[in-house]
C-alpha atoms as a PDB file:
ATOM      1  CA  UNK A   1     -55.743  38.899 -30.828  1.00  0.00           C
ATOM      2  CA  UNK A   2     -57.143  35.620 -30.141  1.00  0.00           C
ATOM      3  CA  UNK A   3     -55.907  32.270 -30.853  1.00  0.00           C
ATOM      4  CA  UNK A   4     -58.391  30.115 -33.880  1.00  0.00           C
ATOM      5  CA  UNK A   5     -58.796  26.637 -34.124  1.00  0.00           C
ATOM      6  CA  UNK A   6     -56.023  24.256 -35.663  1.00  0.00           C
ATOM      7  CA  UNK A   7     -56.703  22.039 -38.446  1.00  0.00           C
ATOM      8  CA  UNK A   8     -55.588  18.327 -37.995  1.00  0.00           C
ATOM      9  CA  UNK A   9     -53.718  18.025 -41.373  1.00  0.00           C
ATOM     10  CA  UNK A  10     -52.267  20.094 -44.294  1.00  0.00           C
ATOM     11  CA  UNK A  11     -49.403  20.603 -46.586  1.00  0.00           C
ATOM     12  CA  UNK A  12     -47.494  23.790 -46.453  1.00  0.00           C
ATOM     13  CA  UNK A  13     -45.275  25.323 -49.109  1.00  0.00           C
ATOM     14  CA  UNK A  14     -42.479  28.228 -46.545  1.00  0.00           C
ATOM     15  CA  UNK A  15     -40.550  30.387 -48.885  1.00  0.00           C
ATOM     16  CA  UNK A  16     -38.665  33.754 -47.586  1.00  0.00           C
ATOM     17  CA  UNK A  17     -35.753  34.713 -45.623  1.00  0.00           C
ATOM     18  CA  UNK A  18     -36.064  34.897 -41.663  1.00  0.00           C
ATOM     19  CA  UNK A  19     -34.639  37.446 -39.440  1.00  0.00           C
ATOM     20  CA  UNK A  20     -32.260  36.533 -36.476  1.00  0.00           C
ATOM     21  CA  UNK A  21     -29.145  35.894 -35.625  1.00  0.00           C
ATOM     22  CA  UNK A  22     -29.694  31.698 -35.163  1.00  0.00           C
ATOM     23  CA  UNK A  23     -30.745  31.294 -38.838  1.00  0.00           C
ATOM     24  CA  UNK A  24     -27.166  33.484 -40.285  1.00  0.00           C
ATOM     25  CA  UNK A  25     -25.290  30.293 -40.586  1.00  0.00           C
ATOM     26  CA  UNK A  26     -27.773  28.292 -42.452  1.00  0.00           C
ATOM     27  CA  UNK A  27     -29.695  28.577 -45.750  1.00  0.00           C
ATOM     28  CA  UNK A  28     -32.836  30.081 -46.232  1.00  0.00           C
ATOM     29  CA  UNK A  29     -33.992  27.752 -49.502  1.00  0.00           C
ATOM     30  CA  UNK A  30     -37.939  27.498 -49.362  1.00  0.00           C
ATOM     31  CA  UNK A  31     -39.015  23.841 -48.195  1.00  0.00           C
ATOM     32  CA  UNK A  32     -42.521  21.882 -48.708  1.00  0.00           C
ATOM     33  CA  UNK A  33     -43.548  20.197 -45.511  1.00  0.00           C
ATOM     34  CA  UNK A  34     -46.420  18.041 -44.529  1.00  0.00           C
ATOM     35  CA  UNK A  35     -47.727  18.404 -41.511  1.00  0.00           C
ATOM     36  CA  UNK A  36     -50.044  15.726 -39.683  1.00  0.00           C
ATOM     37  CA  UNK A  37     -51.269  17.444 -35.865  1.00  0.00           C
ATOM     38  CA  UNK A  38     -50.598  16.760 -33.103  1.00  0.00           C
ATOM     39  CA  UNK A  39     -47.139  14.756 -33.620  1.00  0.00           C
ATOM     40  CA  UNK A  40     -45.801  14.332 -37.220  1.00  0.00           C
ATOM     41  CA  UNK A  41     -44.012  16.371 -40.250  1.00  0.00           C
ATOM     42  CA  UNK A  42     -42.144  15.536 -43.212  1.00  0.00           C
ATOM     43  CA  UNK A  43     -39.774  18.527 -44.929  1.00  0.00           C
ATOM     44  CA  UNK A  44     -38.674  18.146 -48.064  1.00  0.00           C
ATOM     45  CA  UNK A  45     -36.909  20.481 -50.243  1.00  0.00           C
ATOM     46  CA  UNK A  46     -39.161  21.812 -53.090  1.00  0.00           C
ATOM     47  CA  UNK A  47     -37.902  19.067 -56.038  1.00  0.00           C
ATOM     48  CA  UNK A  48     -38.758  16.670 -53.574  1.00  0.00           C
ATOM     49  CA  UNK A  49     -35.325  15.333 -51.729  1.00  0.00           C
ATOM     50  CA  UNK A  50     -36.421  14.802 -48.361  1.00  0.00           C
ATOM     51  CA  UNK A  51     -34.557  16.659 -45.136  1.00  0.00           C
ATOM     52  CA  UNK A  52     -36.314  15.862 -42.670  1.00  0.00           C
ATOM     53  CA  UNK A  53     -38.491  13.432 -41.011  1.00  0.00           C
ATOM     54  CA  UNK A  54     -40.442  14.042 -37.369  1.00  0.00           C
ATOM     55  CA  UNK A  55     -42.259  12.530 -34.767  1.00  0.00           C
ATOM     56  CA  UNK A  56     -42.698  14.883 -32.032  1.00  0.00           C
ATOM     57  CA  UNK A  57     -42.620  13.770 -28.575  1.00  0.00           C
ATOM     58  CA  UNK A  58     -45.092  14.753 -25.738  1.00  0.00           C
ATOM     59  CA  UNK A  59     -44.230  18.355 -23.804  1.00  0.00           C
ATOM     60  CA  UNK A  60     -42.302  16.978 -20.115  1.00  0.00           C
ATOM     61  CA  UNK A  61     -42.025  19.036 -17.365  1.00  0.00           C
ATOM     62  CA  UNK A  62     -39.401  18.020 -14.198  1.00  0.00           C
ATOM     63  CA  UNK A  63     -41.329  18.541 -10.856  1.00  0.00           C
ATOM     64  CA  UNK A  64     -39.111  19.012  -7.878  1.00  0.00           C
ATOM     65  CA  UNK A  65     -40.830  19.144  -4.176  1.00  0.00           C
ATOM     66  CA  UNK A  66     -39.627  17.846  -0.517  1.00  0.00           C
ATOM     67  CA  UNK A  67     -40.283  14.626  -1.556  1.00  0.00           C
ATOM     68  CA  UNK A  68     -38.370  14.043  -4.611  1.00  0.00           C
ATOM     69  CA  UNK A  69     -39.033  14.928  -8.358  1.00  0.00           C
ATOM     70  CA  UNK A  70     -41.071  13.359 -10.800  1.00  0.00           C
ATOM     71  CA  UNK A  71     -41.222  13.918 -14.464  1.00  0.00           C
ATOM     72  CA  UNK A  72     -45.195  14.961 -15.816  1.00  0.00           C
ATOM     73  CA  UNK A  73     -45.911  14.071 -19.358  1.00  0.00           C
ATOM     74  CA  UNK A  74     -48.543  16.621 -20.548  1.00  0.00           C
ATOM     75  CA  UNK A  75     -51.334  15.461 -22.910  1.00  0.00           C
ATOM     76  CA  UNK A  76     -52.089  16.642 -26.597  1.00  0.00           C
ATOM     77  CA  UNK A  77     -54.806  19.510 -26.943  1.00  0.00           C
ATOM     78  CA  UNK A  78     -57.157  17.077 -28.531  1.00  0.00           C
ATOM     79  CA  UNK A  79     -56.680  14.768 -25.076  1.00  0.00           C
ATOM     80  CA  UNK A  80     -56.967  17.433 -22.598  1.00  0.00           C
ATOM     81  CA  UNK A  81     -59.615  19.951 -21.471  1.00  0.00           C
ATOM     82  CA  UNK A  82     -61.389  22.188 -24.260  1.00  0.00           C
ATOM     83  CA  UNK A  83     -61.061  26.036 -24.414  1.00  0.00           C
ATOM     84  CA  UNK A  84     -63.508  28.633 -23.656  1.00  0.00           C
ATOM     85  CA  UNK A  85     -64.779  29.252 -27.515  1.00  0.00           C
ATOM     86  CA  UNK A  86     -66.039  32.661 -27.890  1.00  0.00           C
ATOM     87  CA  UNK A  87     -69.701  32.766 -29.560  1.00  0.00           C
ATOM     88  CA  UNK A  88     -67.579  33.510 -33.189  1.00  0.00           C
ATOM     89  CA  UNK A  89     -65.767  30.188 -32.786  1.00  0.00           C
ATOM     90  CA  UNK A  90     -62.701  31.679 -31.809  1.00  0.00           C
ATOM     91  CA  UNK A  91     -60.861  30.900 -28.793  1.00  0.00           C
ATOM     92  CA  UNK A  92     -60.987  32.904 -25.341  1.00  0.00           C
ATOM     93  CA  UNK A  93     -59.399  31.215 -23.080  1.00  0.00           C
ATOM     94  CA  UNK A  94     -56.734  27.969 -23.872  1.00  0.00           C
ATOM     95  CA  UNK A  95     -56.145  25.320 -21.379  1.00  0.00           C
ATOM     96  CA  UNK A  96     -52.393  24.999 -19.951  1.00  0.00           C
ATOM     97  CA  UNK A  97     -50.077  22.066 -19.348  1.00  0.00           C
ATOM     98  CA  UNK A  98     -51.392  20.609 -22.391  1.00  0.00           C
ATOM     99  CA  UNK A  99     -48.598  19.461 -25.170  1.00  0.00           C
ATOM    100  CA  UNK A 100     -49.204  22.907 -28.086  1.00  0.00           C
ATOM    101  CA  UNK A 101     -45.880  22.525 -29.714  1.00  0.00           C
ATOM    102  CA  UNK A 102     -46.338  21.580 -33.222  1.00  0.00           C
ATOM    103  CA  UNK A 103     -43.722  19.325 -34.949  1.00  0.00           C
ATOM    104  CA  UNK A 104     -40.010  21.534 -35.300  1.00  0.00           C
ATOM    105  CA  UNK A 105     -38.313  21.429 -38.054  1.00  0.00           C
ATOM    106  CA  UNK A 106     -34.611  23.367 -36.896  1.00  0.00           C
ATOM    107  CA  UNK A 107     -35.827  25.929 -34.914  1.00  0.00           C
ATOM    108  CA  UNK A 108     -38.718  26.905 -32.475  1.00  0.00           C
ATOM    109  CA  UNK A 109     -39.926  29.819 -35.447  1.00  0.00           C
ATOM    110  CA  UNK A 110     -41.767  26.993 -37.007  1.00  0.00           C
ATOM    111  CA  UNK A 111     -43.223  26.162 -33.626  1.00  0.00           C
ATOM    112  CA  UNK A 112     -44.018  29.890 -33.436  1.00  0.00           C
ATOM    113  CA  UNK A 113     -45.778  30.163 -36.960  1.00  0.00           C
ATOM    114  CA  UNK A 114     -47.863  27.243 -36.844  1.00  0.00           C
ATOM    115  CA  UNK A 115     -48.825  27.984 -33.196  1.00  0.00           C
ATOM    116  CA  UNK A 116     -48.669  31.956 -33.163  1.00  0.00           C
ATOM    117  CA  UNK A 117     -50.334  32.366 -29.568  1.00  0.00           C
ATOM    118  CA  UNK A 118     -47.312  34.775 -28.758  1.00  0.00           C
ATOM    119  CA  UNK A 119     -49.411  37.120 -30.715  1.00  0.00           C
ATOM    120  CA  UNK A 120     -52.300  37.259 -28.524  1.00  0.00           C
ATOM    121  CA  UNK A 121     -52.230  38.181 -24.914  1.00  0.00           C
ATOM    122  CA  UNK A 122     -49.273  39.524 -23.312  1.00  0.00           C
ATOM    123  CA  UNK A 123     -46.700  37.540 -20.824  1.00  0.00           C
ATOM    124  CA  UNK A 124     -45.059  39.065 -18.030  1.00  0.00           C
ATOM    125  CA  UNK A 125     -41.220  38.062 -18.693  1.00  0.00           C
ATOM    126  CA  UNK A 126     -39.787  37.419 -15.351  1.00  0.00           C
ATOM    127  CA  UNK A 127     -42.778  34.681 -14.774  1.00  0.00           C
ATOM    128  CA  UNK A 128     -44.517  33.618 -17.945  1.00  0.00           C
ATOM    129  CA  UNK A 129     -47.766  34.507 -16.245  1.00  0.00           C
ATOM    130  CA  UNK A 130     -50.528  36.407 -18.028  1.00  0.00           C
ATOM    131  CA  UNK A 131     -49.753  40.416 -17.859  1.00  0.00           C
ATOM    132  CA  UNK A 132     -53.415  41.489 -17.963  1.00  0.00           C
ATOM    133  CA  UNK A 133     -51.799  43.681 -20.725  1.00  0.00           C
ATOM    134  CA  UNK A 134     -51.557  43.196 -24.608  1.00  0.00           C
ATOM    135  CA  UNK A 135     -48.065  42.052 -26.042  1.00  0.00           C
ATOM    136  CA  UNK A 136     -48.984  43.927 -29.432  1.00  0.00           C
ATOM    137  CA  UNK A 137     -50.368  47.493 -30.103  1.00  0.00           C
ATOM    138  CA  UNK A 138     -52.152  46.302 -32.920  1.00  0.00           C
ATOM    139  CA  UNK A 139     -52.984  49.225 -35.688  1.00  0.00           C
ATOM    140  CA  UNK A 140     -55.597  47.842 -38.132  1.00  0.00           C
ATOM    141  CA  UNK A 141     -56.667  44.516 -39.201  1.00  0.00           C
ATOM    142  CA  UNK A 142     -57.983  43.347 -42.641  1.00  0.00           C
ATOM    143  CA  UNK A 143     -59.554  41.053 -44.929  1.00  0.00           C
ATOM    144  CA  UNK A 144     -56.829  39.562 -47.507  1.00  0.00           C
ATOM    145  CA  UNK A 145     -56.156  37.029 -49.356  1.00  0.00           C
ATOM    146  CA  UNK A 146     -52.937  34.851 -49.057  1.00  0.00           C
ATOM    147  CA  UNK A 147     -51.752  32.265 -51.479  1.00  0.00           C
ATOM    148  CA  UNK A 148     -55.483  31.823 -52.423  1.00  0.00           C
ATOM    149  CA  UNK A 149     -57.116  31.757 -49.011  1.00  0.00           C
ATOM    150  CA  UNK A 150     -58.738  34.107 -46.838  1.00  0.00           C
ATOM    151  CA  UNK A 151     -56.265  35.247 -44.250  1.00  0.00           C
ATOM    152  CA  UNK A 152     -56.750  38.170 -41.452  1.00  0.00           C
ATOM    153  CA  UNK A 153     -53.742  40.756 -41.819  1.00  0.00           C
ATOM    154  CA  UNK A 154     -52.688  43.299 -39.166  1.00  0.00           C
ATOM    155  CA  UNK A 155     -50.047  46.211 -38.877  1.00  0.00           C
ATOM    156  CA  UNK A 156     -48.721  45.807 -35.145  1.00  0.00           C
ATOM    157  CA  UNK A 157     -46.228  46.869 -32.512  1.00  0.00           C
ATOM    158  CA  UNK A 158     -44.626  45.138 -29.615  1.00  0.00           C
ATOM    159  CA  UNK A 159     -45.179  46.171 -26.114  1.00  0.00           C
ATOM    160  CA  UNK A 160     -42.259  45.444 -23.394  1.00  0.00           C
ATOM    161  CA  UNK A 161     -45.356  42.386 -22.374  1.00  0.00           C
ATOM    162  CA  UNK A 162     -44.426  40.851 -25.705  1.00  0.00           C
ATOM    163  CA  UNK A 163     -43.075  37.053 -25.173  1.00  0.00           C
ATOM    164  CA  UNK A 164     -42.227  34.588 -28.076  1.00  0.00           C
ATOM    165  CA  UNK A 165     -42.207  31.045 -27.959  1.00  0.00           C
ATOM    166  CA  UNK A 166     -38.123  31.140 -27.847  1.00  0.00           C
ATOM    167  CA  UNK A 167     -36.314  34.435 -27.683  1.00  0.00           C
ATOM    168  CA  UNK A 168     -34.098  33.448 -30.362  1.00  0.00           C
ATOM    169  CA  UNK A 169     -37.090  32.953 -32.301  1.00  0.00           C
ATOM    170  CA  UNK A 170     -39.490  35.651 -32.463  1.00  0.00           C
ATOM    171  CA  UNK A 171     -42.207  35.958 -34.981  1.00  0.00           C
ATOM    172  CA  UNK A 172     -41.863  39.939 -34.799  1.00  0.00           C
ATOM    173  CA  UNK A 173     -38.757  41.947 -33.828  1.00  0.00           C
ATOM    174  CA  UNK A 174     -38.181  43.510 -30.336  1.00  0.00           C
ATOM    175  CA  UNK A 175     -35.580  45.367 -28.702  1.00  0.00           C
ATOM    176  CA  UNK A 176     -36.865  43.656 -25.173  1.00  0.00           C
ATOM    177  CA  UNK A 177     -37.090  40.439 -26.241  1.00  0.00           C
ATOM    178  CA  UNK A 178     -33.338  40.675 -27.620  1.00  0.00           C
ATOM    179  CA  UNK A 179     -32.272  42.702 -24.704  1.00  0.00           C
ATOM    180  CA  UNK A 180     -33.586  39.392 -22.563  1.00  0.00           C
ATOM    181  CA  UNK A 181     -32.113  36.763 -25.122  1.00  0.00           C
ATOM    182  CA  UNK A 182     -28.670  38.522 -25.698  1.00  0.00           C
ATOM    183  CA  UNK A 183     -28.062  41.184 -22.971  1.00  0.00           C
ATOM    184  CA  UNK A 184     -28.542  44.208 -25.719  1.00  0.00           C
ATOM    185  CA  UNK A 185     -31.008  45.429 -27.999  1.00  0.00           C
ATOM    186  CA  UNK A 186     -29.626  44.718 -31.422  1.00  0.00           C
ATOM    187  CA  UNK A 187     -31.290  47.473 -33.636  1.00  0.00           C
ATOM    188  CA  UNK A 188     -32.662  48.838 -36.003  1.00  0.00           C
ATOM    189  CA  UNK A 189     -36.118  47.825 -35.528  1.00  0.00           C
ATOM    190  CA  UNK A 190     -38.970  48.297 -37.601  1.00  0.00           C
ATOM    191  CA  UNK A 191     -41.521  50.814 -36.493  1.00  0.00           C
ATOM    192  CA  UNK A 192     -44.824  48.765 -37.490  1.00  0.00           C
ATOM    193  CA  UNK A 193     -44.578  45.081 -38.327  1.00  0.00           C
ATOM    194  CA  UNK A 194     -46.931  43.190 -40.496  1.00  0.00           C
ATOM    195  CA  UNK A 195     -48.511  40.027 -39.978  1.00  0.00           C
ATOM    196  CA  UNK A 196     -51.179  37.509 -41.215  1.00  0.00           C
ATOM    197  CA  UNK A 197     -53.477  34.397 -39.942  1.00  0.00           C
ATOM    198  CA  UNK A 198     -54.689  31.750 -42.122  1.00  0.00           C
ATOM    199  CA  UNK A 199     -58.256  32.642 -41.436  1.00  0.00           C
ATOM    200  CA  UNK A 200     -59.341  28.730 -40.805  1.00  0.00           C
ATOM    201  CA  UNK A 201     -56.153  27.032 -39.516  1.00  0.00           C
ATOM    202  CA  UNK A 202     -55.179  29.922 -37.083  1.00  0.00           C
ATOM    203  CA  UNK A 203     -51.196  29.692 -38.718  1.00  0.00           C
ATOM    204  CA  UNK A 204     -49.201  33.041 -39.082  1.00  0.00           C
ATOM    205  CA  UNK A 205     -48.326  32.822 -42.727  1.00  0.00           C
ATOM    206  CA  UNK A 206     -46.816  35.574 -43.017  1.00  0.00           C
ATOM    207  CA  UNK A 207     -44.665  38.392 -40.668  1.00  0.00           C
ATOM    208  CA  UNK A 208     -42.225  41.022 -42.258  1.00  0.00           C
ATOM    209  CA  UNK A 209     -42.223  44.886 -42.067  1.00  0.00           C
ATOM    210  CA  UNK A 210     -43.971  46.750 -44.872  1.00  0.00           C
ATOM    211  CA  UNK A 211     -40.969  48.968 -44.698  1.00  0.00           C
ATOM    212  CA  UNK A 212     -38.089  46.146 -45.929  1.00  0.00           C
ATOM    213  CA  UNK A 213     -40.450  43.292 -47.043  1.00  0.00           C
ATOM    214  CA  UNK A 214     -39.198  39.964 -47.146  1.00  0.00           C
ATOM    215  CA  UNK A 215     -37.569  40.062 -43.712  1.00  0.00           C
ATOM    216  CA  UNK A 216     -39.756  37.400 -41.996  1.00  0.00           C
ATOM    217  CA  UNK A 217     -41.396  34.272 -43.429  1.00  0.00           C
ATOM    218  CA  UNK A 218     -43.975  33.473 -46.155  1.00  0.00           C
ATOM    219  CA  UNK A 219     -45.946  30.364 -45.428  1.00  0.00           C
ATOM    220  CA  UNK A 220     -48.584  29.092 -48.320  1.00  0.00           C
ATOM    221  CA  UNK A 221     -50.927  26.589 -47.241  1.00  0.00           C
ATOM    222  CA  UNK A 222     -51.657  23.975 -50.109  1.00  0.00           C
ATOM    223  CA  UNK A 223     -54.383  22.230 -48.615  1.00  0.00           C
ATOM    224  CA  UNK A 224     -55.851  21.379 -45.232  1.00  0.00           C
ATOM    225  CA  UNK A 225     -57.530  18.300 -43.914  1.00  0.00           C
ATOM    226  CA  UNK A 226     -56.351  15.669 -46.602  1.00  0.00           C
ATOM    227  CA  UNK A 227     -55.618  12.192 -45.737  1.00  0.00           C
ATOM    228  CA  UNK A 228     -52.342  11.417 -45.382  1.00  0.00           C
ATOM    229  CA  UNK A 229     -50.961   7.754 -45.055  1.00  0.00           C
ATOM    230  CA  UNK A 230     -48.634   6.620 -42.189  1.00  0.00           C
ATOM    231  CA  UNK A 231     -45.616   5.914 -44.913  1.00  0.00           C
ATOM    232  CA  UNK A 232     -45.099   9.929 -45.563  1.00  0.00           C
ATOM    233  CA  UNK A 233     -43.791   9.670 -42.559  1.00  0.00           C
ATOM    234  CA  UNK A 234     -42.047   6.673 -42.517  1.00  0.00           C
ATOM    235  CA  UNK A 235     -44.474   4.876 -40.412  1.00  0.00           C
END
């Protein structure tokens, strides 16, 4: 899988229970959030009370050498160099040290959905570096529709090479990736997992197993590329 362009702006409408131990002692009520790239989100519960505001500070990295440390502040995507675009518009090749997180709201799974790059190529674990190896056996992929809009779906499986944005925090379910996080695999797991990209924005808005659906997260995009004025979020 490769990673698709992000839109700059759109409200999203999350609904579904998510699996993993670090969401057990917290609801699971669906939320409405705006979402302005690269830096700002506003949650809000879905008759409109308002949980959350954000303004999402630049990725910093601590640099330590024999001469001191020094703190590197990297810049936003749309600040930095572009990616190698494959002739169908999709992207090859991404840039690093650039700031990719989106806006959190709790927990890095929202980083994870809106930015689902764990789901294309495969990281080696002990060093984050590129395996030269998928992280997902992927089955079949799709044309679908989700919540009105064209969306790409695919049946998958994990390969030891698959690495999440947080290992708490996984978009799909894998006995290495909890083996790494907790010291054990915590079983059962499913034996295919389904998943599904907003075919313009690139977000995974959806990831469950056809076997016991509802397990993951269902994320309907409202609308994409509205304006949205500073005071949504409290600016």
């Amino acid at each position: 899988m490769v990673c698709h362009r992000d839109a700059d702006d759109g409200r999203l409408d999350t609904a579904g229970d998510r699996h993993g131990p670090h969401l057990a002692d917290r609801g699971t009520e669906p939320v409405r959030a705006w979402l302005r790239r690269p830096d700002r989100l506003r949650v809000e519960t879905l008759d409109g009370r308002l949980l959350q505001l954000v303004d999402e500070p630049r990725t910093q990295v601590a640099l330590f050498g024999p001469d001191g440390s020094r703190t590197v502040t990297y810049p936003w995507p749309a600040d930095g160099p572009a990616p190698v675009w494959r002739p169908d518009g999709l992207a090859a090749v991404r840039p690093e040290r650039l700031s990719y997180d989106a806006p959190m709201y709790q927990s890095y799974d929202w980083v994870a959905m809106l930015d689902p790059v764990e789901l294309a190529d495969g990281r080696d674990p002990d060093t984050g570096e590129d395996a030269g190896s998928p992280g997902l056996e992927v089955d079949a992929v799709t044309e679908v529709e989700h919540g009105g809009r064209p969306a790409w779906e695919a049946h998958v499986r994990t390969t030891p090479r698959y690495e999440p944005r947080c290992g708490c925090c996984p978009l799909l379910r894998s006995p290495e990736v909890d083996a790494r996080e907790y010291g054990q695999a915590r079983g059962p797991y499913p034996r295919v997992q389904r998943i599904r990209l907003d075919v313009q924005t690139g977000v995974c808005v959806l990831a469950d197993a056809p076997e016991t659906l509802g397990t993951g997260h269902d994320l309907r995009i409202e609308a994409v590329d509205e304006p949205m004025a500073g005071a949504l979020f409290g600016s």
